[in-house]
N, C-alpha and C. Protein backbone atom coordinates (compact mmCIF):
# COMPACT_ATOMS: atom_id res chain seq x y z
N UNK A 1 0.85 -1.17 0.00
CA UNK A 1 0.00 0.00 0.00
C UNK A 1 0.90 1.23 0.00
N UNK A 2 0.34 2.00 -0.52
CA UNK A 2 0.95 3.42 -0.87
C UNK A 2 0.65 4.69 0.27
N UNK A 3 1.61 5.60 0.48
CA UNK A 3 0.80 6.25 1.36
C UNK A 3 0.47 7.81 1.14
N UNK A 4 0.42 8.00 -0.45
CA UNK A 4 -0.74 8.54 -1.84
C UNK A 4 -1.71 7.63 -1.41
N UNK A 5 -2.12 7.03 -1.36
CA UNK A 5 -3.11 6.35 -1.50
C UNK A 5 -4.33 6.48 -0.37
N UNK A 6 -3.99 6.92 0.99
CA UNK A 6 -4.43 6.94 1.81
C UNK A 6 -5.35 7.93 1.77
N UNK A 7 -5.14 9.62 1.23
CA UNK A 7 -5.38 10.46 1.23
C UNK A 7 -6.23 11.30 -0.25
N UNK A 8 -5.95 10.51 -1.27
CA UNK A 8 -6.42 10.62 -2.62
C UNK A 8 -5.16 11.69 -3.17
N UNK A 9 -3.76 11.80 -2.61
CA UNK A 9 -3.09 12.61 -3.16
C UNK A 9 -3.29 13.85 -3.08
N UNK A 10 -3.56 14.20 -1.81
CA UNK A 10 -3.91 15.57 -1.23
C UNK A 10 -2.65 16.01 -0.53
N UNK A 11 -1.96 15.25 0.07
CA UNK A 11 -0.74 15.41 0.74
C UNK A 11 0.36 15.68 -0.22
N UNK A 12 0.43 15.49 -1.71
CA UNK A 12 1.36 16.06 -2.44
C UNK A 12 0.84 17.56 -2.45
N UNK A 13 0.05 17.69 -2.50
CA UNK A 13 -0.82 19.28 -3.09
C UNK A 13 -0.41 19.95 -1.78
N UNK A 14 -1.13 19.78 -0.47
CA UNK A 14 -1.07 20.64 0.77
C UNK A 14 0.29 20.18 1.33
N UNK A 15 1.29 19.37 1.39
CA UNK A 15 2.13 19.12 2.24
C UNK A 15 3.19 20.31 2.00
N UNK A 16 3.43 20.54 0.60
CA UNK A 16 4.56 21.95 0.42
C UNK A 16 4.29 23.26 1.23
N UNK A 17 2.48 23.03 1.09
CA UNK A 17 2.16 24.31 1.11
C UNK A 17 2.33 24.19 2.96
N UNK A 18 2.03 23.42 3.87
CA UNK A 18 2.33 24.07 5.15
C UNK A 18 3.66 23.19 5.75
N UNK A 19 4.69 22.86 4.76
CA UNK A 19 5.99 23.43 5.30
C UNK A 19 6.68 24.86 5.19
N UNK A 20 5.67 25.42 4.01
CA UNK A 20 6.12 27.06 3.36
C UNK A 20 5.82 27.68 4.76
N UNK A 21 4.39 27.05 5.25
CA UNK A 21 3.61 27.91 5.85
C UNK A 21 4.62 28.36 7.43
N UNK A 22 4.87 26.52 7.67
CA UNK A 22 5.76 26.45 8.57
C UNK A 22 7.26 27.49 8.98
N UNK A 23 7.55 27.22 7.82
CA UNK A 23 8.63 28.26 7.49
C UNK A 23 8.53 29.65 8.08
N UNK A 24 7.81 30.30 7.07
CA UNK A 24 7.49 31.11 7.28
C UNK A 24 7.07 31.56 8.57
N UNK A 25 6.51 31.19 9.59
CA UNK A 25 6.12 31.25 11.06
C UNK A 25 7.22 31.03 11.66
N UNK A 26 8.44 30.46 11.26
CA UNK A 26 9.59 30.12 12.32
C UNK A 26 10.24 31.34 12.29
N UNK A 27 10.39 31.86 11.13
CA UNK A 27 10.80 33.33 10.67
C UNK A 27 10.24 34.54 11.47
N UNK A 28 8.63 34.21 11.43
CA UNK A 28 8.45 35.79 12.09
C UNK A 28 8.03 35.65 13.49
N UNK A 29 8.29 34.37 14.00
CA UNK A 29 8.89 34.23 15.58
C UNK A 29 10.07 34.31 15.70
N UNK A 30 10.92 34.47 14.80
CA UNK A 30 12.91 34.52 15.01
C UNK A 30 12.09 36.43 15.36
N UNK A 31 11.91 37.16 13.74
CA UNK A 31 11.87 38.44 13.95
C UNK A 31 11.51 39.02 14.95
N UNK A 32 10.19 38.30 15.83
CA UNK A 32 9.47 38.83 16.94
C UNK A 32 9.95 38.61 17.88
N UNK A 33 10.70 37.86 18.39
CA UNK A 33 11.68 36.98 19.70
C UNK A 33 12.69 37.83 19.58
N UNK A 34 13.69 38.39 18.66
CA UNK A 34 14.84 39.05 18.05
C UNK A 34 14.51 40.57 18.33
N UNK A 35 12.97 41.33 18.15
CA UNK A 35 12.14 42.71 18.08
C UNK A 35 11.95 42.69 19.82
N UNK A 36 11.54 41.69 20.31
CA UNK A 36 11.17 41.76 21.74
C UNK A 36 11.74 42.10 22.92
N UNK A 37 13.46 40.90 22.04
CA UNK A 37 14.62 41.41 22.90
C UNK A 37 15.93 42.73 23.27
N UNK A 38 14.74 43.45 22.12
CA UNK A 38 15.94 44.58 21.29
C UNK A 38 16.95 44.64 20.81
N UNK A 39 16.78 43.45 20.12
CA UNK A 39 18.24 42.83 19.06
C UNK A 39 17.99 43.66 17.88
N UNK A 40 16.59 44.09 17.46
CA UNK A 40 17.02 44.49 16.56
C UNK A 40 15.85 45.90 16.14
N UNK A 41 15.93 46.84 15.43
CA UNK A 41 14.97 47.72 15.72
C UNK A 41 14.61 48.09 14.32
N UNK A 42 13.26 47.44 14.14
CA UNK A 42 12.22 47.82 12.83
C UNK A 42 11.89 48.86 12.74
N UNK A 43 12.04 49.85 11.48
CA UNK A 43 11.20 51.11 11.37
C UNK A 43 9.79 51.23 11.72
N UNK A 44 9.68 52.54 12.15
CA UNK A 44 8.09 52.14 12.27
C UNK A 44 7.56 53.87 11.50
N UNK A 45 6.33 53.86 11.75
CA UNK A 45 5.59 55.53 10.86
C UNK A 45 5.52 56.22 11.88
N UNK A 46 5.65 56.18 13.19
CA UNK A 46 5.30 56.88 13.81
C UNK A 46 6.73 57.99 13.88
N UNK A 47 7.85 57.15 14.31
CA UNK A 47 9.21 57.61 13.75
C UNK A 47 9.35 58.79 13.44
N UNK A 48 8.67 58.37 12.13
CA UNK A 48 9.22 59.69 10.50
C UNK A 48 8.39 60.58 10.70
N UNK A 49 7.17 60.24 11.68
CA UNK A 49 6.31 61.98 11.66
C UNK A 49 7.02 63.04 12.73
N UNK A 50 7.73 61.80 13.89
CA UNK A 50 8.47 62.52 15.02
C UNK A 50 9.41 63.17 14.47
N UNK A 51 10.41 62.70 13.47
CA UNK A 51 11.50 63.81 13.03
C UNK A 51 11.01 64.79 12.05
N UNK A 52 10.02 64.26 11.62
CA UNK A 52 9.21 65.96 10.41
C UNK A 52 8.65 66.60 11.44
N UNK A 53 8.12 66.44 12.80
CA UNK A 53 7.93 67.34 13.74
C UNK A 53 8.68 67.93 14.10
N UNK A 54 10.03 67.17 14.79
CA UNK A 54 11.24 68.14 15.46
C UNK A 54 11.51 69.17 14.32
N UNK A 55 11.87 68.43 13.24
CA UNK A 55 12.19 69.30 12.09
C UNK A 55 11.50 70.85 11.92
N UNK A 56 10.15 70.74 12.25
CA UNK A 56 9.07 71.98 12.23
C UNK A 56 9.60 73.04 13.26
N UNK A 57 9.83 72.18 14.35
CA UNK A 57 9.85 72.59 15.56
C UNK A 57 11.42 73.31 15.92
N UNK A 58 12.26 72.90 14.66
CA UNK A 58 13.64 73.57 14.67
C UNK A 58 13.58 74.79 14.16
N UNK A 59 12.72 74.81 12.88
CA UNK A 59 12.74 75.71 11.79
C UNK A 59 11.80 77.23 12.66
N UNK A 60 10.69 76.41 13.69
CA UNK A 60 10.42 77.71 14.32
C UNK A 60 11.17 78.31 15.24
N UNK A 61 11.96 77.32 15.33
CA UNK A 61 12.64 78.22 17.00
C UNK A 61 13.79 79.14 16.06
N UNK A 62 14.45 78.83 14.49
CA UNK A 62 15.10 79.37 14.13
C UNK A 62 14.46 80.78 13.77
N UNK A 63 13.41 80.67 13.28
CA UNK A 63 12.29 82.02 13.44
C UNK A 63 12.43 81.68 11.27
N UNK A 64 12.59 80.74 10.95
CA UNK A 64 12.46 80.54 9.18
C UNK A 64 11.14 80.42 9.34
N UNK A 65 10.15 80.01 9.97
CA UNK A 65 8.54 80.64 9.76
C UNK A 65 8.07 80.91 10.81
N UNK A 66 7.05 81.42 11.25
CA UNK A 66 6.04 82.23 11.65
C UNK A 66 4.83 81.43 12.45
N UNK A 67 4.62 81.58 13.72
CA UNK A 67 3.26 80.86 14.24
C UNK A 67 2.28 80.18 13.30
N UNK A 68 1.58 81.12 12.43
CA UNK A 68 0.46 80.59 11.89
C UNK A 68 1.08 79.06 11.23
N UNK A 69 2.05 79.54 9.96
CA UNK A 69 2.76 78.01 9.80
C UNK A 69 2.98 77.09 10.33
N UNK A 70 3.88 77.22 11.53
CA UNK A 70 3.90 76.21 11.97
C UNK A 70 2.86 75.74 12.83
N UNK A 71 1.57 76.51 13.34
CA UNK A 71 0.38 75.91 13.63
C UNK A 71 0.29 74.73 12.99
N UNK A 72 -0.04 75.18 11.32
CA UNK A 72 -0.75 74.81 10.04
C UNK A 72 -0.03 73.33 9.73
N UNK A 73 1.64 73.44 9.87
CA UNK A 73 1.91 72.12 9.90
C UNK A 73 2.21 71.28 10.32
N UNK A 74 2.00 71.91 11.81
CA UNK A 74 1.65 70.62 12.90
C UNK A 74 0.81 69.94 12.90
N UNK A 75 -0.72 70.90 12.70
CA UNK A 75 -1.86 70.05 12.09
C UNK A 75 -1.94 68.88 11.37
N UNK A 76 -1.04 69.15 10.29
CA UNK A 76 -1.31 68.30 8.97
C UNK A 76 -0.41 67.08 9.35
N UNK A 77 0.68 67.47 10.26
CA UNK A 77 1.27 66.05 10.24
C UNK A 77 1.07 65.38 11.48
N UNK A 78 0.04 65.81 12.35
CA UNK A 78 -0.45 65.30 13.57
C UNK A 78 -2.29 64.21 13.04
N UNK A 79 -2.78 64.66 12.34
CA UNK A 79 -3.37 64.63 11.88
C UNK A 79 -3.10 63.05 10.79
């Protein structure tokens, strides 16, 4: 007896697919185990709005714009 045979040959079809799957999950428990321990540090969006803020926040204290502006684009990037 075959052991295709058992299954109608479903196990050739799905067996690749959840060692991929497998894979893949060992991976983004390495990344998350690796992220958790602060081995390693992923970008994130919140980031890039914090330095286009400071950035705002340089340009006013240098006096290169004006209250209302930098109101206007704190808004937009708080927002």
């Amino acid at each position: 007896m075959m052991w295709g045979d058992q299954w109608g040959g479903f196990g050739m079809i799905f067996g690749p697919i959840f060692m991929i799957l497998i894979l893949v999950a060992i991976v983004v428990g390495i990344i998350y185990a690796l992220k958790y321990m602060g081995a390693i540090n992923l970008p994130s969006n919140a980031s890039g709005s914090g330095k286009a803020l400071d950035l705002l926040k340089d340009r006013y204290a240098r006096g290169e714009i004006d209250h209302q502006e930098f109101d206007e684009r704190k808004k937009r990037l708080t927002d």
